[in-house]
Protein backbone atom coordinates (compact mmCIF):
# COMPACT_ATOMS: atom_id res chain seq x y z
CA UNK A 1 -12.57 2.75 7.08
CA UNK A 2 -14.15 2.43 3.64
CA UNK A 3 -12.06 4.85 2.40
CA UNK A 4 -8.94 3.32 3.88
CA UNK A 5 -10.47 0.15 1.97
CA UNK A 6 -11.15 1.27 -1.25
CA UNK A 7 -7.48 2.69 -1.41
CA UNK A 8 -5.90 -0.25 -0.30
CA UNK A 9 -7.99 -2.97 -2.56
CA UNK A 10 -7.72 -0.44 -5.39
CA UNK A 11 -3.38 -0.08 -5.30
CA UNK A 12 -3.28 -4.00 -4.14
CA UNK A 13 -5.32 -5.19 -7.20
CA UNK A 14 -4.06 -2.45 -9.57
CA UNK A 15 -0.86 -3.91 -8.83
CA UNK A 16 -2.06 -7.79 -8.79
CA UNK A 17 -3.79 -7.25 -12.18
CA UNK A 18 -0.89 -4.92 -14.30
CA UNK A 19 1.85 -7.89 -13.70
CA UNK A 20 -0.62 -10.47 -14.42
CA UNK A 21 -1.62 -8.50 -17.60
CA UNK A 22 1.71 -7.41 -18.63
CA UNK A 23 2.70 -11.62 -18.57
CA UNK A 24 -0.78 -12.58 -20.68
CA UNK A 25 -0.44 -9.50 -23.15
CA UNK A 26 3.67 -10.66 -23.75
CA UNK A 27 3.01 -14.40 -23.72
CA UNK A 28 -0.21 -13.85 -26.86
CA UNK A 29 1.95 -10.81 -28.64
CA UNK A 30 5.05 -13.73 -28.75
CA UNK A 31 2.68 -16.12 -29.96
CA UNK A 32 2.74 -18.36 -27.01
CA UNK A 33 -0.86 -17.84 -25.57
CA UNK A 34 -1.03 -21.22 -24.54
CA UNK A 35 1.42 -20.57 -21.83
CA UNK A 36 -1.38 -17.60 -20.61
CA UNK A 37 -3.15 -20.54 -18.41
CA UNK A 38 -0.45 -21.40 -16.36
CA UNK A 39 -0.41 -17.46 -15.41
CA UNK A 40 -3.88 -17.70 -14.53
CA UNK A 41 -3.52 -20.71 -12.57
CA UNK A 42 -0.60 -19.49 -10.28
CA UNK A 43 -2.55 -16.10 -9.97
CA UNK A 44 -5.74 -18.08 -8.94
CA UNK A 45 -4.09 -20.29 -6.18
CA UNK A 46 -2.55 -17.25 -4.81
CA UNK A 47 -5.75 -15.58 -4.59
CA UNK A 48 -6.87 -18.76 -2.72
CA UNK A 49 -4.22 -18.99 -0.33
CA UNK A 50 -4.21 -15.31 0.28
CA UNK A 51 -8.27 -16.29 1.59
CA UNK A 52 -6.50 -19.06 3.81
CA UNK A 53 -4.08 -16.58 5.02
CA UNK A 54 -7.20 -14.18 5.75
CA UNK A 55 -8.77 -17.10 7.82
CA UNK A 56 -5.71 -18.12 9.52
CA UNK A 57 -5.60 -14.79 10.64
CA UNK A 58 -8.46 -14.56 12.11
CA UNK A 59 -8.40 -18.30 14.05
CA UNK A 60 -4.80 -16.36 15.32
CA UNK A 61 -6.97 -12.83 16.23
CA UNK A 62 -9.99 -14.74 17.82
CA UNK A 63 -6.93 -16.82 19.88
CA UNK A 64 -5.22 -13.69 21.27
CA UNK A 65 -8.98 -12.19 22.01
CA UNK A 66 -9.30 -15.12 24.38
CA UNK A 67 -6.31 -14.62 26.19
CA UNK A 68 -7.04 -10.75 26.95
CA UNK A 69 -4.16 -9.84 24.69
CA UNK A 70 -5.95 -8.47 21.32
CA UNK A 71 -4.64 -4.79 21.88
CA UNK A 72 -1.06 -5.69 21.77
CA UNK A 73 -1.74 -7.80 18.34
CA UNK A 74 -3.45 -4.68 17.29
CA UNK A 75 -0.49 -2.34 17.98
CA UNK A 76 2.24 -4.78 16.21
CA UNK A 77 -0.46 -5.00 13.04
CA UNK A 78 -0.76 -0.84 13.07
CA UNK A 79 3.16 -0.72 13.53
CA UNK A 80 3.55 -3.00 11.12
CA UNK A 81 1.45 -2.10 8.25
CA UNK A 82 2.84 1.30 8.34
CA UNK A 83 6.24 0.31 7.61
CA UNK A 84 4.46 -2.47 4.86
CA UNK A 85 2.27 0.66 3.44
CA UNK A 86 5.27 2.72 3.17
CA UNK A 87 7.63 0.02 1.54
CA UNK A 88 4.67 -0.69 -0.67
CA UNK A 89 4.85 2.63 -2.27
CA UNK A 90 8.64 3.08 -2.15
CA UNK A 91 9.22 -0.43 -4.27
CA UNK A 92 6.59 0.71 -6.97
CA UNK A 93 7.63 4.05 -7.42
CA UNK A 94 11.23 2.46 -8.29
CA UNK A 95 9.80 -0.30 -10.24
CA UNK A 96 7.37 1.37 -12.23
CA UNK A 97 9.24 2.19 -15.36
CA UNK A 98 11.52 -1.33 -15.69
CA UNK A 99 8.34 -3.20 -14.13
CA UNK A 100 7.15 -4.68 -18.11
CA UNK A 101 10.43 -5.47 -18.69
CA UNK A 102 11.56 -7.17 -15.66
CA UNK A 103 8.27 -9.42 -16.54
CA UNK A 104 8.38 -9.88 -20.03
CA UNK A 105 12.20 -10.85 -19.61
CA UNK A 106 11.45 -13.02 -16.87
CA UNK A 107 8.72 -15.11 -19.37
CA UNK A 108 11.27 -15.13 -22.26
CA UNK A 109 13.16 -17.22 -20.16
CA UNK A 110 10.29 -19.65 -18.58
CA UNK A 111 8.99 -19.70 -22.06
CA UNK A 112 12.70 -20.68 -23.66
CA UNK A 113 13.14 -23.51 -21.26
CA UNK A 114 9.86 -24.87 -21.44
CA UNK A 115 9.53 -24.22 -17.58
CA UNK A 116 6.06 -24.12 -16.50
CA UNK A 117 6.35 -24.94 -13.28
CA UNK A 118 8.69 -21.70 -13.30
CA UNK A 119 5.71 -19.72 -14.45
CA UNK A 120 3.22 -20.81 -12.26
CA UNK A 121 5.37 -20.44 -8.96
CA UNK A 122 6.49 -16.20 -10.62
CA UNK A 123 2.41 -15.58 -11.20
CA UNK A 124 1.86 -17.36 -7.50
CA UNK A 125 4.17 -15.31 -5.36
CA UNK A 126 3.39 -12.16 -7.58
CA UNK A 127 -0.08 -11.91 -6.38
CA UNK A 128 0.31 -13.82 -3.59
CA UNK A 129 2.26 -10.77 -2.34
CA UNK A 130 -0.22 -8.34 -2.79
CA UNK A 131 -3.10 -10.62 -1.08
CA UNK A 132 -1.15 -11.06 1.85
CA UNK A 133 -0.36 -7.17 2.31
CA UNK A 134 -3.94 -6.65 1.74
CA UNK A 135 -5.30 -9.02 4.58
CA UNK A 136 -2.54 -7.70 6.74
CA UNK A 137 -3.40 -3.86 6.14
CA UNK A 138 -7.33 -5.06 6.17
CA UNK A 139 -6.48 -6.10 9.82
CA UNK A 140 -4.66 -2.89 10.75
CA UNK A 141 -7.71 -0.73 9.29
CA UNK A 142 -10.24 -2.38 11.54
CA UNK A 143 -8.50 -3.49 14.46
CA UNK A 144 -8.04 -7.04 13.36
CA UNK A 145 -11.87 -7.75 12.54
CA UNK A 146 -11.04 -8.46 8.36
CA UNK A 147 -14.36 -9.85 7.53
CA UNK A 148 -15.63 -5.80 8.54
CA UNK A 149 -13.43 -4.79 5.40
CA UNK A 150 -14.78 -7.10 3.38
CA UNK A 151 -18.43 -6.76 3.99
CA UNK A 152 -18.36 -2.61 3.30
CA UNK A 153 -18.52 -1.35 -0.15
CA UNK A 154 -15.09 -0.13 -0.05
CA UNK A 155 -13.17 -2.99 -0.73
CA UNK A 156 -15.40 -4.25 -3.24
CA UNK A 157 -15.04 -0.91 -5.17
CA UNK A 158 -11.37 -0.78 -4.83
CA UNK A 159 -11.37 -3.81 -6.87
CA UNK A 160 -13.85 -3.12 -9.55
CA UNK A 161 -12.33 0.25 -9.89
CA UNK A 162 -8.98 -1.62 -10.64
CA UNK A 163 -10.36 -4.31 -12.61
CA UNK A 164 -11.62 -1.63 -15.17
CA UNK A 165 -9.10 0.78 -15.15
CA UNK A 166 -6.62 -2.03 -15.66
CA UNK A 167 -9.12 -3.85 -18.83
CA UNK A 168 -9.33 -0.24 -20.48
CA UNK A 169 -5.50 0.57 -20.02
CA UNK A 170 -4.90 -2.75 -21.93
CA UNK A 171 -7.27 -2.21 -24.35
CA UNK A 172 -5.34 0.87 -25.41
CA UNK A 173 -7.79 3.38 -24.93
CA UNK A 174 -6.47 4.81 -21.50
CA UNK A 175 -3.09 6.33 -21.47
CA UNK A 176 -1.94 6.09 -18.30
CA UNK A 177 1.53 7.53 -17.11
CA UNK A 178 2.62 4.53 -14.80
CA UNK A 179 4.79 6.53 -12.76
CA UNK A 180 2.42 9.54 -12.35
CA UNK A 181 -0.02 7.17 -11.46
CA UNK A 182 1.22 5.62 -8.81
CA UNK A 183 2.65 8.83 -7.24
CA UNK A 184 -0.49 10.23 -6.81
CA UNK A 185 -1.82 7.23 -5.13
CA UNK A 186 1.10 6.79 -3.52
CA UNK A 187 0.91 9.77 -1.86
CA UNK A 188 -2.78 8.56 0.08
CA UNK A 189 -1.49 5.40 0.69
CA UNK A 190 1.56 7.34 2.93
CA UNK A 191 -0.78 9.22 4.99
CA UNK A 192 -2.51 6.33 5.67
CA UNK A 193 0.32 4.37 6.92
CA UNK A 194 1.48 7.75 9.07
CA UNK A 195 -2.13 7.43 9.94
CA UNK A 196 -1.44 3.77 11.06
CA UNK A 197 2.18 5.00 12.95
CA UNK A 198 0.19 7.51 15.44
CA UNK A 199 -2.41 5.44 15.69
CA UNK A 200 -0.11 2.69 17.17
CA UNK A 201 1.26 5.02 19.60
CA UNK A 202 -1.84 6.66 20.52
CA UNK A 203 -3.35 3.04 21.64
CA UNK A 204 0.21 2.24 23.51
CA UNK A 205 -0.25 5.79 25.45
CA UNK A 206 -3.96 4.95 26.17
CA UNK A 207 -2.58 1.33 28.13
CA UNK A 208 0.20 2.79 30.06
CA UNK A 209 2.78 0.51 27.56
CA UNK A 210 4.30 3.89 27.06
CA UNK A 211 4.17 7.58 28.91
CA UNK A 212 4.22 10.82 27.77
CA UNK A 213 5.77 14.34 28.08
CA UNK A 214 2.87 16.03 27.39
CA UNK A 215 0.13 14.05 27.12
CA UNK A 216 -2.78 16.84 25.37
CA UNK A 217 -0.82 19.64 23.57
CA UNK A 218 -3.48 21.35 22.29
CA UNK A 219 -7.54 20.47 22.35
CA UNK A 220 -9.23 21.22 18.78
CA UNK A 221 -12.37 19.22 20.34
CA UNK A 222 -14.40 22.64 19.77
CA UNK A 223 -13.23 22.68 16.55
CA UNK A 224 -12.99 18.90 15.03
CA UNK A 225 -13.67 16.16 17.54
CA UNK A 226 -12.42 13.31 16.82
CA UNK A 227 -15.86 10.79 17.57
CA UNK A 228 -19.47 11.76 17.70
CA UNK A 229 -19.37 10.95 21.34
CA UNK A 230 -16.55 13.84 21.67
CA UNK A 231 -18.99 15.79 19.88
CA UNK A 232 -22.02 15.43 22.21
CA UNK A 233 -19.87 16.01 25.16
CA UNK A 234 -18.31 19.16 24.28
CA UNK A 235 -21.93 20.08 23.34
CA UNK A 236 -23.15 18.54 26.94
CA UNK A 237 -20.58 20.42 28.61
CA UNK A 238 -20.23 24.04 26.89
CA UNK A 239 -23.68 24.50 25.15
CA UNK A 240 -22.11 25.11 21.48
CA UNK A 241 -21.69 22.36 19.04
CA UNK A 242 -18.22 22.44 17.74
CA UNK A 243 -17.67 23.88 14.24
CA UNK A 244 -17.50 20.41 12.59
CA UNK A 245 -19.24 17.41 13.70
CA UNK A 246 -17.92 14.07 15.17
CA UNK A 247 -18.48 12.41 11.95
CA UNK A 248 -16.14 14.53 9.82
CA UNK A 249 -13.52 13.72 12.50
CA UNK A 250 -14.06 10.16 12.55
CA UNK A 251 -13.75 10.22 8.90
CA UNK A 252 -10.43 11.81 9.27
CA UNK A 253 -9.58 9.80 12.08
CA UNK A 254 -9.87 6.84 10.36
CA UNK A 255 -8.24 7.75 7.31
CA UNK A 256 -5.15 9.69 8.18
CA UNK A 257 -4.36 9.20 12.16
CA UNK A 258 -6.15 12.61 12.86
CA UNK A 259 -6.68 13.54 16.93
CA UNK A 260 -8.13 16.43 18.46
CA UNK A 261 -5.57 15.75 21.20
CA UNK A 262 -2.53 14.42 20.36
CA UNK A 263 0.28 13.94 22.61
CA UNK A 264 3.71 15.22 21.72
CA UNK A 265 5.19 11.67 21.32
CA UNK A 266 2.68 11.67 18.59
CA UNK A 267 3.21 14.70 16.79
CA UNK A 268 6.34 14.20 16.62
CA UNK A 269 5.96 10.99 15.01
CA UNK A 270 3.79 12.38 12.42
CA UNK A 271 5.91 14.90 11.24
CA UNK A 272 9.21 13.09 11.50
CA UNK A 273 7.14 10.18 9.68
CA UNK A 274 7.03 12.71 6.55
CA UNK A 275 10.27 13.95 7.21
CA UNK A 276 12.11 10.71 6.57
CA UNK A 277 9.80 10.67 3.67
CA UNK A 278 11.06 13.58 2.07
CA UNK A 279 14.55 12.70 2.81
CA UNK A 280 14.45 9.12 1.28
CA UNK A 281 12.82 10.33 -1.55
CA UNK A 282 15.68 12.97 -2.23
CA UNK A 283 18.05 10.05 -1.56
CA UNK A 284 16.48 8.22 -4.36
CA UNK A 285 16.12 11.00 -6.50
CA UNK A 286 19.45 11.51 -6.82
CA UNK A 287 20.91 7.86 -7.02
CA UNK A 288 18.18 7.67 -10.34
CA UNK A 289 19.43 10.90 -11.72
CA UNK A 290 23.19 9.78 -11.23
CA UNK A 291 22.91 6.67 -12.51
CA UNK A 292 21.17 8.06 -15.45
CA UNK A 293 24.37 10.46 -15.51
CA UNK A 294 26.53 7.05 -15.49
CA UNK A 295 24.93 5.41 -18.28
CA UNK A 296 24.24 8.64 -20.93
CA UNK A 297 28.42 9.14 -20.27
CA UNK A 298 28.87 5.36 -20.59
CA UNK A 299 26.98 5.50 -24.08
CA UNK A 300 29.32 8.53 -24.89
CA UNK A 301 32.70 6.54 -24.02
CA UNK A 302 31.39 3.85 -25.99
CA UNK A 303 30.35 5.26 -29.03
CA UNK A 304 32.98 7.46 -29.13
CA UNK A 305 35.53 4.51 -28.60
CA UNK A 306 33.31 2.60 -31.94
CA UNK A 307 33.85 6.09 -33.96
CA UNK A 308 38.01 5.75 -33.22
CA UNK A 309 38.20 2.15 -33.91
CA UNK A 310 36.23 2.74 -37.51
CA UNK A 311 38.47 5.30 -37.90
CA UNK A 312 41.62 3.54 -37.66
């Protein structure tokens, strides 16, 4: 889980802090710094209401707990976050080159029409955004208990390892490829949420909400159990610890969806999970590189059409 933490605080915050930093460092470079508080002030009351959202979570968690009904809020918030994490990843790998322009054009304008208001509402919802993903995938990580995610080091770390990566990258003495960067921790953040997918359907197998073909398909308890208690009872019942212990497979469990005995429902979830992956990232690939086509041909046409009409 403190893995699944520091990931998640670390791409939430990353995120939080580049947009907010990209605003500031345009607003003082255009010499309108004074416009920098009302960025920090929509920023701050975001990260305020994303605690309220955290706690009205919780009062809704603690409510479903008391009717017997937790475990289905748990499967929607799995579900859920998986499609979230996935999304997540998706809009920031197409955003990532156009994302200081989209802000510092957006700014121009508040800054132009003297709309502060404007400003303050842009900085609230930008953040506000990535609070609210991060209490929701908090909730799917633990199985709806937030405050757990909060009190490990994970979370914490996530966010100072953000918070200084972001203060040296704007000091100019980190290069970082944006797009690069993101891929890589893009790619974590996607087994996570096909973690998150199995998961979901693993739980809706174990209460009968759903059957199975074939419930075990194969048994790799000898070789990775899942939970320490796995790992005592294979050891209880055979007399030879498996190769790996319970902890590495809780570890795994926890992080990427692993299971020592999946079903096939859940296999194939997994690895059509990635396959729709790799297909919508193909898609994508080649809308970017044709519209790329589009506008180097569109330059063409046009210069070419300037060259004729200087000509004539």
């Amino acid at each position: 889980m403190e893995i699944q933490a520091l990931l998640i605080t670390f791409r939430e915050v990353l995120e939080a802090l580049l947009i907010v930093g990209i605003i500031t460092t345009y607003l003082k470079r255009t010499q309108n710094a004074e416009y920098t508080k009302f960025v920090w002030l929509g920023a701050g009351l975001a990260v305020l209401a994303s605690i309220g959202a955290a706690f009205l979570f919780q009062v809704v968690f603690t409510s479903f707990a008391a009717m017997g009904s937790e475990i289905y809020l748990k499967i929607g918030i799995m579900l859920i976050s998986s499609i979230l994490l996935t999304q997540m990843v998706f809009w920031m790998a197409k955003h990532s080159k156009d994302l200081k322009g989209s802000m510092e054009g957006k700014m121009n304008q508040f800054v132009t029409t003297g709309n502060v208001i404007g400003m303050v509402i842009h900085s609230f919802l930008v953040v506000l955004r990535e609070g609210i993903e991060t209490v929701f995938f908090f909730a799917a990580i633990t199985g709806g208990d937030i405050g757990k995610a909060l009190e490990g080091w994970g979370a914490i770390t996530g966010a100072i390892i953000a918070a200084t990566v972001c203060y040296f990258f704007f000091k100019g003495t980190m290069r970082i490829p944006l797009k690069t960067f993101f891929k890589v921790t893009g790619a974590f953040i996607v087994l996570i949420a096909a973690g998150l997918l199995v998961q979901g359907i693993s739980v809706m197998q174990d209460i009968k909400m759903i059957g199975s073909l074939i419930p075990h398909v194969y048994d790799l308890t000898w070789f990775l159990p899942e939970h320490p208690i796995d790992h005592s009872h294979f050891l209880r019942d055979t007399g030879v610890a498996p190769v790996f212990s319970g902890d590495v497979g809780i570890f795994f469990k926890a992080l990427f969806g692993y299971s020592s005995m999946p079903s096939i429902e859940e296999i194939i979830a997994y690895l059509g999970y990635f396959a729709a992956i790799y297909l919508l990232v193909n898609v994508n690939g080649k809308s970017d590189s044709k519209a790329k086509k589009e506008g180097k041909q569109s330059m063409k046409t046009e210069t070419a059409d300037h060259q004729v009409k200087k000509t004539v």
